[in-house]
Protein backbone atom coordinates (compact mmCIF):
# COMPACT_ATOMS: atom_id res chain seq x y z
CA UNK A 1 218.26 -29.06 -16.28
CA UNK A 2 216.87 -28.85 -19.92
CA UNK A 3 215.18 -25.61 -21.14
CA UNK A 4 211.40 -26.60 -22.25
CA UNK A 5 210.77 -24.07 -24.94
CA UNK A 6 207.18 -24.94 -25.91
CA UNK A 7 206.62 -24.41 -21.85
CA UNK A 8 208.42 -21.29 -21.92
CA UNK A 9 206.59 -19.42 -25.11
CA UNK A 10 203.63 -20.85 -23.16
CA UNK A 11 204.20 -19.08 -20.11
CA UNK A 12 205.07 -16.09 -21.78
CA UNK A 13 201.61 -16.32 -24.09
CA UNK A 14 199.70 -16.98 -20.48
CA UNK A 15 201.09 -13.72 -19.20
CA UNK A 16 200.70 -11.51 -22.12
CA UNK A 17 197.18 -12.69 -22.83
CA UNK A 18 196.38 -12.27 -18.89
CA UNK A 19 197.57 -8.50 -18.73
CA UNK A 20 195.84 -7.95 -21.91
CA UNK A 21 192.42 -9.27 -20.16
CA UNK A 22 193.38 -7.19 -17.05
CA UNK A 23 193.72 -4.32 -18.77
CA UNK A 24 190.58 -4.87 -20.81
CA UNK A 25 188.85 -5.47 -17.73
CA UNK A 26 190.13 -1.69 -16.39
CA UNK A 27 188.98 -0.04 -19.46
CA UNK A 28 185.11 -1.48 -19.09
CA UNK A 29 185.45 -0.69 -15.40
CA UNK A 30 186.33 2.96 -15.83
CA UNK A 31 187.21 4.95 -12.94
CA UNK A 32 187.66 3.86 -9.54
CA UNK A 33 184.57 4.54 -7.14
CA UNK A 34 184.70 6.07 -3.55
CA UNK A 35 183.45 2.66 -2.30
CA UNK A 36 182.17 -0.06 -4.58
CA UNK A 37 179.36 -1.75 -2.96
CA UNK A 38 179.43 -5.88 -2.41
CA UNK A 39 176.58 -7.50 -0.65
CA UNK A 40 178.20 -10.41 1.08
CA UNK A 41 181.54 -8.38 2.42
CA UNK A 42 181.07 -4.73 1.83
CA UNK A 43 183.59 -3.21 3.53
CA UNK A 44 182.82 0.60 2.86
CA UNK A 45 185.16 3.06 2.78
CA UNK A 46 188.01 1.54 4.77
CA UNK A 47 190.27 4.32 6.94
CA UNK A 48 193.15 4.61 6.27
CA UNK A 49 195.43 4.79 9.55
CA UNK A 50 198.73 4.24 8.48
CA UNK A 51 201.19 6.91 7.13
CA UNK A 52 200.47 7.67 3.62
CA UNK A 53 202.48 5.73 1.62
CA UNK A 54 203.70 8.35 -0.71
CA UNK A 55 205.34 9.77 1.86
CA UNK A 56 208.84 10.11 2.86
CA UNK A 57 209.63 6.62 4.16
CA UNK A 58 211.77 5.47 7.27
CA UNK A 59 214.38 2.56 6.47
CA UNK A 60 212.02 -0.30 6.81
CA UNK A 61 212.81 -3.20 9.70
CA UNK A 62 211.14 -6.36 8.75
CA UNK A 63 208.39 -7.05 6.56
CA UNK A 64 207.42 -4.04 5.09
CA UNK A 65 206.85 -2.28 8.46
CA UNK A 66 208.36 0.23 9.42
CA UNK A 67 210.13 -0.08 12.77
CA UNK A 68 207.21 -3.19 13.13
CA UNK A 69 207.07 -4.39 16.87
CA UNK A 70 207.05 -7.91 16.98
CA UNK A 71 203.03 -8.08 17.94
CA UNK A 72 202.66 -6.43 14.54
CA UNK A 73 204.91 -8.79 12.82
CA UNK A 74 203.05 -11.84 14.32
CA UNK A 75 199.73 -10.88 13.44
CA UNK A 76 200.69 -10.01 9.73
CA UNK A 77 202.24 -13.59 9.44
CA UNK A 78 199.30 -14.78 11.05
CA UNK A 79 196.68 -13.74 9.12
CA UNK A 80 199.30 -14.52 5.57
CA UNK A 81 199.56 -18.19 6.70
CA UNK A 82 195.60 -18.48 7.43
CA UNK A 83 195.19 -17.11 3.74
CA UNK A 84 197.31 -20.05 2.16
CA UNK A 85 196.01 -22.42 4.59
CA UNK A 86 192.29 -21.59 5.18
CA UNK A 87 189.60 -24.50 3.51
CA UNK A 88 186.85 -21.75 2.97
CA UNK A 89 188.05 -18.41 2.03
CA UNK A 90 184.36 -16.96 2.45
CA UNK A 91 184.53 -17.68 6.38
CA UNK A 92 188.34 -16.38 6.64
CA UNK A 93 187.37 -12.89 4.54
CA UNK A 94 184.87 -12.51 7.72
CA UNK A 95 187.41 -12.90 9.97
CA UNK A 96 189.51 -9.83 7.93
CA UNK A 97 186.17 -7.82 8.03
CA UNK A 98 186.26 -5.92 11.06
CA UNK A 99 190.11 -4.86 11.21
CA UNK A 100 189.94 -3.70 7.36
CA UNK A 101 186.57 -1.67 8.26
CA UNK A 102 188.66 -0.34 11.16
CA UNK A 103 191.40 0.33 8.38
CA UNK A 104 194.11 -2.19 9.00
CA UNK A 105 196.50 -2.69 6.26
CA UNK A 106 197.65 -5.63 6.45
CA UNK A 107 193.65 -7.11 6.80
CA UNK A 108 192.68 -5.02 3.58
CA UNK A 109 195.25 -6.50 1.64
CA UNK A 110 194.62 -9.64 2.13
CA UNK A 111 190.92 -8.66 1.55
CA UNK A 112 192.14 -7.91 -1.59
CA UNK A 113 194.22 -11.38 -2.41
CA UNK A 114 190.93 -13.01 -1.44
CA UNK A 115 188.83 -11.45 -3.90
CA UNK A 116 191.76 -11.39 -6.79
CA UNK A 117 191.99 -15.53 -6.11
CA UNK A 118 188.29 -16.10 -5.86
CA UNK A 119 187.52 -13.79 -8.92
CA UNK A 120 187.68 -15.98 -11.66
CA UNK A 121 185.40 -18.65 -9.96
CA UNK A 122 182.76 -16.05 -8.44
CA UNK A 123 181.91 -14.18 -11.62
CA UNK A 124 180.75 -17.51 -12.99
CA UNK A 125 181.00 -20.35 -11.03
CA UNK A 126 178.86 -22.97 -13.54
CA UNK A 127 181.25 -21.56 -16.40
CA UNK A 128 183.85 -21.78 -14.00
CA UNK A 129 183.21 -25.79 -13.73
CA UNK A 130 182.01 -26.35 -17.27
CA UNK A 131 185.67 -25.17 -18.49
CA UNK A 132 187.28 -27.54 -15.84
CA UNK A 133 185.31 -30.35 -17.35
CA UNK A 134 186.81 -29.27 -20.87
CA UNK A 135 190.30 -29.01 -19.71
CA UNK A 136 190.21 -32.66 -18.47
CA UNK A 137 188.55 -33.88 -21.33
CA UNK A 138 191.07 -32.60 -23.28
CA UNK A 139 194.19 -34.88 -21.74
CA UNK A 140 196.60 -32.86 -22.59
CA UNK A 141 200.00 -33.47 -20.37
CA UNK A 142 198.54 -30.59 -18.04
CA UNK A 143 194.86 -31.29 -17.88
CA UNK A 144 195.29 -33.38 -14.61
CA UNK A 145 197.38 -30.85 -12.61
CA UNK A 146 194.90 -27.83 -14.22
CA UNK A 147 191.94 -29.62 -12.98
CA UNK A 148 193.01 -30.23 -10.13
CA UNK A 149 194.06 -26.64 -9.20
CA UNK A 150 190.87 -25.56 -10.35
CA UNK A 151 189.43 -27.53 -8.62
CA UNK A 152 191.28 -26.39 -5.04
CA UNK A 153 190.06 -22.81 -6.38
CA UNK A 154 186.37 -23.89 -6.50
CA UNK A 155 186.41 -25.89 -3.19
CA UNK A 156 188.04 -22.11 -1.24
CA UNK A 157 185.95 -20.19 -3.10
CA UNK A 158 182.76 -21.92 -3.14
CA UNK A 159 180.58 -19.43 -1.03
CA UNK A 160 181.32 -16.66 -3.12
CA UNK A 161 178.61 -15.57 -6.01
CA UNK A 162 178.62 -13.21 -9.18
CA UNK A 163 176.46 -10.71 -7.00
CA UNK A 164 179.53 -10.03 -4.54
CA UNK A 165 181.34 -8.34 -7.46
CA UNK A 166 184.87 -9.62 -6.81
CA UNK A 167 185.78 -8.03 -10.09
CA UNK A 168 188.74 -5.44 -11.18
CA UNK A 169 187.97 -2.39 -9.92
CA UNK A 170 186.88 -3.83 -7.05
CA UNK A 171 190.48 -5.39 -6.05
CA UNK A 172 191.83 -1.91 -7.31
CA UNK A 173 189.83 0.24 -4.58
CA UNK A 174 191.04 -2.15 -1.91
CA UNK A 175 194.76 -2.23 -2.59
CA UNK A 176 194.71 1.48 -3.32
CA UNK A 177 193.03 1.28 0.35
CA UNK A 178 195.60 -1.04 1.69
CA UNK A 179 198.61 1.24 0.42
CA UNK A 180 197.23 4.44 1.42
CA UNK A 181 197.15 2.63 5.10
CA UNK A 182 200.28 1.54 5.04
CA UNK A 183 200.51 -2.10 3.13
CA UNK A 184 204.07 -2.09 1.00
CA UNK A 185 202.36 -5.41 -0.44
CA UNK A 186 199.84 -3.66 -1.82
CA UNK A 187 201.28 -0.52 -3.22
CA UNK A 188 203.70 -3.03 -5.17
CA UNK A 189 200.45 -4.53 -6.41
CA UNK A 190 198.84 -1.44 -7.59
CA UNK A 191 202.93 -0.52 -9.62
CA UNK A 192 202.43 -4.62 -11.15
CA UNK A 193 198.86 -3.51 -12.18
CA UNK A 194 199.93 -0.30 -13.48
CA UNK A 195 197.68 1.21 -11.02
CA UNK A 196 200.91 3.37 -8.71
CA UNK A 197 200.21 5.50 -6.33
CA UNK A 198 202.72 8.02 -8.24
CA UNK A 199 203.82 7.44 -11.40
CA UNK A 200 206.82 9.34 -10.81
CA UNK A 201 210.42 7.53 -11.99
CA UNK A 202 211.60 8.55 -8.41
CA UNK A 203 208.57 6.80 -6.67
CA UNK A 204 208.88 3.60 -8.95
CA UNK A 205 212.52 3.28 -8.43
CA UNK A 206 212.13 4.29 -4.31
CA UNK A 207 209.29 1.23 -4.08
CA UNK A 208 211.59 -1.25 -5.72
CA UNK A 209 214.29 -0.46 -2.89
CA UNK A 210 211.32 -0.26 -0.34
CA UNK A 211 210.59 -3.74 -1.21
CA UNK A 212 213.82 -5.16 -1.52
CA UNK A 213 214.82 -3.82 1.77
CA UNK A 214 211.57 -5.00 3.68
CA UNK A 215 212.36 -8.43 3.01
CA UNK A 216 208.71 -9.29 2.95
CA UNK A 217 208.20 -12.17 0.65
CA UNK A 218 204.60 -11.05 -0.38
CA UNK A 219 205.85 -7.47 -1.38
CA UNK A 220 208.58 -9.39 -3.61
CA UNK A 221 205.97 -11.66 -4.97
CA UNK A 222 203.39 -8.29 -6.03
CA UNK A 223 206.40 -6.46 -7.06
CA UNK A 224 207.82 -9.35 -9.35
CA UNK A 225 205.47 -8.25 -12.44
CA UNK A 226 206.23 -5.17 -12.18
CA UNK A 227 210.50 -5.77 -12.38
CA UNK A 228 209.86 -7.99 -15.29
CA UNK A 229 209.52 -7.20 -19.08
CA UNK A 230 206.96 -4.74 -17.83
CA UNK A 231 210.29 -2.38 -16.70
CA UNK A 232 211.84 -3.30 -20.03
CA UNK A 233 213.61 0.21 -20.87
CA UNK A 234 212.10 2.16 -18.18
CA UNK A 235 214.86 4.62 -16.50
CA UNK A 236 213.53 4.05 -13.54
CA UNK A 237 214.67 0.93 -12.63
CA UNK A 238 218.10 1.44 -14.19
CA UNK A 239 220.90 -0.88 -12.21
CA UNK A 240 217.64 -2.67 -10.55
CA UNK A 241 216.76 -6.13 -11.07
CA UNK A 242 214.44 -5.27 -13.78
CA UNK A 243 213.50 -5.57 -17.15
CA UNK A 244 213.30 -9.25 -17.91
CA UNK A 245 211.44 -12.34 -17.47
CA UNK A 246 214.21 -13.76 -15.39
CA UNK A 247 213.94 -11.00 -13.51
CA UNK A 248 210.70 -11.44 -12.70
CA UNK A 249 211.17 -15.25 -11.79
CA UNK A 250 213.76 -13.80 -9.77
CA UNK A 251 211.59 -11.09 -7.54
CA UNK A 252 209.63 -13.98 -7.24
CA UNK A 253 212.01 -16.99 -6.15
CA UNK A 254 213.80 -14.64 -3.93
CA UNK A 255 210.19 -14.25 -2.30
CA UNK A 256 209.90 -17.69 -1.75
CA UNK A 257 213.29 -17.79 0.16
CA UNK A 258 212.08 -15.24 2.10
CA UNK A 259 209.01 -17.22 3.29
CA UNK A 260 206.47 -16.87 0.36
CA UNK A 261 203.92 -19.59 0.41
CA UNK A 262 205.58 -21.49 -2.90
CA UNK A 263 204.67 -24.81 -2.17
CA UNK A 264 202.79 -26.99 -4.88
CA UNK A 265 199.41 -26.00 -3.86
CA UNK A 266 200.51 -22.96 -2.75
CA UNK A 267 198.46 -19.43 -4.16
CA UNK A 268 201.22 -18.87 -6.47
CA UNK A 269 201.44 -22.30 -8.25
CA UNK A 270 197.46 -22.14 -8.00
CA UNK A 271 197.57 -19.21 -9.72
CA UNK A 272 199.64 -19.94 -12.78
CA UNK A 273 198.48 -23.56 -13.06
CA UNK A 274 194.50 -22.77 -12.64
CA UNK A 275 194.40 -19.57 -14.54
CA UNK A 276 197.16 -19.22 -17.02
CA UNK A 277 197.41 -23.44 -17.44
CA UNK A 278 201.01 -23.29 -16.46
CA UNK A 279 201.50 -26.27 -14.68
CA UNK A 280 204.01 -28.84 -13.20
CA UNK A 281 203.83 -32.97 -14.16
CA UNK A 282 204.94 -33.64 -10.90
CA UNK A 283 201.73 -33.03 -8.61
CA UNK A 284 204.55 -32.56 -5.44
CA UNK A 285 206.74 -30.18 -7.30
CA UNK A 286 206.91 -26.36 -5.44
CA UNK A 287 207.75 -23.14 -7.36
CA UNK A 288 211.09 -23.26 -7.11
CA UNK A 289 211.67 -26.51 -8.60
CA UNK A 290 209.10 -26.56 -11.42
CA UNK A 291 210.49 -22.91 -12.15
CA UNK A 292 214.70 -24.30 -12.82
CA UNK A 293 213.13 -27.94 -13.96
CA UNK A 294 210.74 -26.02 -17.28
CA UNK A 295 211.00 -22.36 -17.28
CA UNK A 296 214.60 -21.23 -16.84
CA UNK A 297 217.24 -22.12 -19.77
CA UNK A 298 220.56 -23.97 -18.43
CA UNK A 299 221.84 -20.72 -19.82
CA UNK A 300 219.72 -18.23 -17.37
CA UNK A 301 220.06 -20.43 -14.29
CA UNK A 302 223.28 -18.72 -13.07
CA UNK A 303 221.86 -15.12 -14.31
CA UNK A 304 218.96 -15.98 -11.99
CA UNK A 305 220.65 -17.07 -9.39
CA UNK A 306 222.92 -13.86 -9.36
CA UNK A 307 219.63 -11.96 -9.09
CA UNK A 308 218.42 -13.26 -6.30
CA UNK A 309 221.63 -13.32 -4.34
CA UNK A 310 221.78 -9.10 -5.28
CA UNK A 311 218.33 -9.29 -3.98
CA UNK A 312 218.35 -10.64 -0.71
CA UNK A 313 222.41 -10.12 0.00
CA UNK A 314 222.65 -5.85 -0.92
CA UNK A 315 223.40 -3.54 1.91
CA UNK A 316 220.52 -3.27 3.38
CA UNK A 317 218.39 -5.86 3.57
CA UNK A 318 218.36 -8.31 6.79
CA UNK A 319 220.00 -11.29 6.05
């Protein structure tokens, strides 16, 4: 393993200058609406049936459920997998339509990762394919793999137009929906986007052990931001993995052990390659591997590995 530094300050310039467009995105938003209305897939005011998530919270059995039957636990895996696998994303958000309008959690979260990984190509989607002409014009050593992941973004996404407002505040009102229903996913989103339910130091540190203990690889994965240099000196995480980059590649590879979709052209690696132009050379290369082969030091390999072991080995959480 070699450290690749210009990769590294490159990964950390694609985050910083991606929070800093989130955030600017928030402030021209403004509040959050009661509903915000999208043609295509309005989905109302979804109920929320689940326990409010603020609540006092039972140890949690699997998955971010607590005491989940197995019926429950099948359908949520379902309905994960047909996310990472589905060709047209427009047709599968149908499919989510009526169980989120009936107020099902795990359907409005994924509502919610549909719109957040079709967003960049609906608000634009000519400028969307003019700048993935550019970025293979430009042959740089990623341009291939960027294209290309792009590309797989435009293809899923396809059906879905500026008018159907997949924007911030959008994706905020449905994950604030999906964690007042009961999603642990989502409420680990809203802490990542600085968006938590309670900004309390005892609610931040209590979701971090939620998570962890849930062993649900796509809570890990929307926590992981939020454990990184984000929780750099905050109290509440104190004695948590927390408060680094490698701790947020940790949160993150410990959610891909746990089942996370990680694979090369996987959401994840979609995500970093197509949008922050953090790619792998090697087209067949998962998360895991292009994560220890360019973006961990020889140094911080054993400090990540440590993490993830006191991740997914405390008391606690099923092994």
């Amino acid at each position: 393993m070699s450290w690749n530094k210009p990769l590294v300050v490159a990964a950390v310039l694609a985050l910083l200058v991606g929070a800093a467009l989130y955030q600017r995105a928030a402030e021209r938003a403004g509040p959050v609406p009661a509903a915000a209305p999208i043609d295509a897939v309005d989905l109302g005011d979804a109920p929320a049936t689940g326990a409010p998530a603020i609540a006092a919270h039972a140890p949690v059995t699997g998955e971010g459920d607590t005491d989940a039957s197995p019926g429950v636990t099948d359908r949520r895996r379902h309905l994960r997998r047909e996310f990472e696998r589905a060709p047209d994303l427009y047709v599968y958000l149908q499919s989510l339509i009526p169980a989120a309008r009936a107020g099902e959690a795990d359907a409005i979260w994924l509502v919610s990762r549909v719109y957040e990984y079709c967003a960049p190509y609906a608000g634009d989607p000519a400028a969307y394919a003019g700048d993935t002409r550019l970025f293979g014009e430009m042959k740089l050593r990623a341009s291939a793999a960027m294209v290309a992941a792009r590309e797989r973004v435009s293809r899923r996404c396809t059906r879905f137009a500026p008018e159907d407002g997949l924007g911030y505040r959008t994706i905020l009102l449905r994950r604030t929906q999906a964690a007042e229903a009961g999603s642990l996913a989502a409420e680990a989103a809203l802490l990542a986007m600085g968006e938590p339910l309670d900004d309390s130091e005892t609610y931040r540190r209590d979701l971090a052990d939620r998570v962890q203990r849930s062993a649900d690889p796509e809570a890990f994965t929307a926590l992981a931001p939020a454990m990184g240099v984000m929780a750099a000196g905050d109290d509440a995480h104190s004695g948590q993995v927390a408060g680094s980059q490698l701790a947020e590649l940790a949160w993150q590879l410990a959610g891909c052990e746990l089942g996370q979709d990680c694979s090369a052209e996987g959401p994840l690696m979609t995500n970093y390659c197509a949008n922050g132009g953090i790619c792998s050379q090697d087209e067949e290369q998962d998360f895991q591997t292009f994560v220890y082969d360019a973006a961990i030091p020889r140094q911080g390999a054993d400090v990540v590995d440590d993490m993830i072991d006191s991740l997914l080995r405390s008391e606690g959480v099923p092994k």
